[in-house]
Protein backbone atom coordinates (compact mmCIF):
# COMPACT_ATOMS: atom_id res chain seq x y z
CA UNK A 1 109.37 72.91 266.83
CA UNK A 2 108.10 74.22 263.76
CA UNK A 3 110.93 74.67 260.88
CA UNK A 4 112.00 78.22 260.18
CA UNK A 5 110.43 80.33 257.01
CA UNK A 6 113.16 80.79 254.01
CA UNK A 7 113.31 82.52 251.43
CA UNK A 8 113.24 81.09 248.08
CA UNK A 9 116.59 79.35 247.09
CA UNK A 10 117.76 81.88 244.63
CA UNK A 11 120.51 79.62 243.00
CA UNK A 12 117.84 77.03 242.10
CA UNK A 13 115.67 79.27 240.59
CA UNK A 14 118.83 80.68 239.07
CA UNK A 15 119.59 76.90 237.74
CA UNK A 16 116.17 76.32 236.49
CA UNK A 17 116.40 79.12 234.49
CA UNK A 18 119.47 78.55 233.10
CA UNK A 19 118.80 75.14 232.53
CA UNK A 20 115.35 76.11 230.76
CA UNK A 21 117.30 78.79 228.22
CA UNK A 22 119.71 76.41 227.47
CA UNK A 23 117.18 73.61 226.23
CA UNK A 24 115.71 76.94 224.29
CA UNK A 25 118.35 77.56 222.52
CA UNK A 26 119.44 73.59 221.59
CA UNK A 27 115.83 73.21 220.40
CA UNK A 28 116.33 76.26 218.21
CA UNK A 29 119.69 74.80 216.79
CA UNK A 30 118.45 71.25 215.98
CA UNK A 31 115.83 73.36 214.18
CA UNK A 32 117.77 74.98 212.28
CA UNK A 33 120.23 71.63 211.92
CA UNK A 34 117.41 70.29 209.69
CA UNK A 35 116.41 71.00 206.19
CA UNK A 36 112.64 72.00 205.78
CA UNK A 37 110.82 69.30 204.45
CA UNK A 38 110.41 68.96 200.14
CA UNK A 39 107.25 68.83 199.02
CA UNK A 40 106.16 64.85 197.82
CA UNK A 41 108.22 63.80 195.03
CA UNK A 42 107.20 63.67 191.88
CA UNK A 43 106.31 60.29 190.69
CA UNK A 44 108.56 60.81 187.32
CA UNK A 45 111.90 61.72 189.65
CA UNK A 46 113.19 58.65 190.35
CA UNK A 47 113.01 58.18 186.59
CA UNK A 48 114.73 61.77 185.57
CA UNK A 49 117.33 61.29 188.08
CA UNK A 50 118.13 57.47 186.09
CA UNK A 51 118.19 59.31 182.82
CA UNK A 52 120.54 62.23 184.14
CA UNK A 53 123.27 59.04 185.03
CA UNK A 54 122.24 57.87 181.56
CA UNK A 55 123.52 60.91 180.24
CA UNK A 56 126.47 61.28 182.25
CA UNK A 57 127.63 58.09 181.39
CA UNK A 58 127.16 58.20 177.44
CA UNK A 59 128.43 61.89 178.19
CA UNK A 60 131.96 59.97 178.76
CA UNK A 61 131.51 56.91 176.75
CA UNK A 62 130.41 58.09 173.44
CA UNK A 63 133.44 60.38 173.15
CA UNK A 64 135.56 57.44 174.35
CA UNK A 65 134.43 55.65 171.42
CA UNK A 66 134.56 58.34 168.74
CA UNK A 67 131.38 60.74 168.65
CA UNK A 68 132.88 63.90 168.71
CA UNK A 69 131.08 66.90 170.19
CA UNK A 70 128.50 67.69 173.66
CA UNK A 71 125.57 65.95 172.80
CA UNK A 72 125.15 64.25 175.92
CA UNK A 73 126.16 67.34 178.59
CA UNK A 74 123.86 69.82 176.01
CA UNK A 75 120.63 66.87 176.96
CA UNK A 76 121.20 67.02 180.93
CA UNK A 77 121.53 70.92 180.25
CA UNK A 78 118.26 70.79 178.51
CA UNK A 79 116.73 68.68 181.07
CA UNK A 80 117.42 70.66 183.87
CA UNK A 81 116.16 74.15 182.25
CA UNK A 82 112.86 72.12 181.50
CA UNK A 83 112.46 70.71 184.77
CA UNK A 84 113.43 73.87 186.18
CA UNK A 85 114.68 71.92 189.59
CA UNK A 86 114.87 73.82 193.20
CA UNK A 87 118.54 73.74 194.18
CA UNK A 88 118.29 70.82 196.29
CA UNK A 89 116.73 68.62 193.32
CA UNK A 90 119.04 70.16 191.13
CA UNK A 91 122.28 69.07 192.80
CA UNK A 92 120.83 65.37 193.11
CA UNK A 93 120.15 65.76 189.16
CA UNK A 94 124.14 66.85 188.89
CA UNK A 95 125.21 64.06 191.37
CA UNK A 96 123.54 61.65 189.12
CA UNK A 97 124.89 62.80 186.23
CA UNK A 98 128.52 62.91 187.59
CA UNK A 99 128.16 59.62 189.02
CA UNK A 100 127.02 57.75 185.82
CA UNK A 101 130.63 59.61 184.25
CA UNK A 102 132.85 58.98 186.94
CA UNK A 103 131.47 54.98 187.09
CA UNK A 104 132.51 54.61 183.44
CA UNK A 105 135.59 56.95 183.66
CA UNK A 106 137.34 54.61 186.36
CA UNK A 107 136.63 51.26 184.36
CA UNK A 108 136.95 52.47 180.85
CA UNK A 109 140.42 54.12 179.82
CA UNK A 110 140.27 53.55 176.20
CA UNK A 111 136.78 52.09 173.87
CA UNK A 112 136.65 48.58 174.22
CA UNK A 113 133.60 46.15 173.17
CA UNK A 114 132.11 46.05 177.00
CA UNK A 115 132.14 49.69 176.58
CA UNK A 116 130.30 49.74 173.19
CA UNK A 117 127.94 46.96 175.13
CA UNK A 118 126.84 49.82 177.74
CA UNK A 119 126.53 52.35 175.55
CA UNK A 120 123.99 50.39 173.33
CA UNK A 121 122.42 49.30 176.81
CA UNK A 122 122.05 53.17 177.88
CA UNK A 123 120.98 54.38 174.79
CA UNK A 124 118.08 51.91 174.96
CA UNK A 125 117.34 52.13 178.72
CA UNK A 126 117.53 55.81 178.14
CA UNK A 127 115.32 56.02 175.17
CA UNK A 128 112.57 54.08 176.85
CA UNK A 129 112.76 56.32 180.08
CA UNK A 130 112.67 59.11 178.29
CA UNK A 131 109.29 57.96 176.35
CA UNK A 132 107.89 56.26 179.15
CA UNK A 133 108.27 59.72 181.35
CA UNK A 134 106.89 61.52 178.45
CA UNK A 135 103.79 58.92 177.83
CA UNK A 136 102.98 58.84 181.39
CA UNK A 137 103.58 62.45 182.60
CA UNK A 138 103.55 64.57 179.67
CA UNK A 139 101.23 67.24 178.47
């Protein structure tokens, strides 16, 4: 006996197309989930982002140790209007920054010769960045 014609199960078609929309839709929010792609970084970034901690962290120690004034916060200000960073690259410029102040801010609570130390360290580290980047990349 041959089997009997059906129709076409409706509920699996039903399913299939359910199923299909949903995996439409996840697609579309893991898509949106990730952050386009930057562009190649430059190969003087690694080094800015170094010299914006440099700056955060004399930004806290110098005053600690008597400089009066902004010196330090007025340099990562100029930095970042010359670079002229998209927000993303800007934010990792600030998080540098903050980090190299907050590092020295939790160890340091009055000027003490260690403290002195770094800052002669950074001011040298951060000088030769700073010409290095300049030598290398400049106009």
């Amino acid at each position: 006996m041959k089997p009997a014609l059906r129709a076409p199960d409706c509920f699996a078609t039903r399913r299939a197309m359910v199923s299909r929309l949903i995996l439409t839709a996840m697609a579309a929010v893991v898509l949106l989930a990730v952050p386009p792609a930057r562009a190649v970084e430059a190969p003087y970034e690694a080094g800015l982002l170094r010299l914006a901690e440099i700056l955060g962290s004399l930004h806290f120690l110098r005053p600690l140790c008597g400089e009066e004034g902004e010196a330090w916060r007025a340099q990562m200000e100029a930095l970042l209007e010359t670079e002229k960073p998209d927000p993303a690259l800007r934010a990792r410029f600030i998080a540098s920054f903050n980090r190299g102040y907050r590092t020295f801010e939790a160890t340091y609570p009055a000027c003490t010769a260690s403290a002195a130390a770094a800052i002669a360290l950074y001011m040298k580290e951060g000088e030769a960045l700073a010409r290095d980047i300049a030598a290398r990349y400049g106009n």
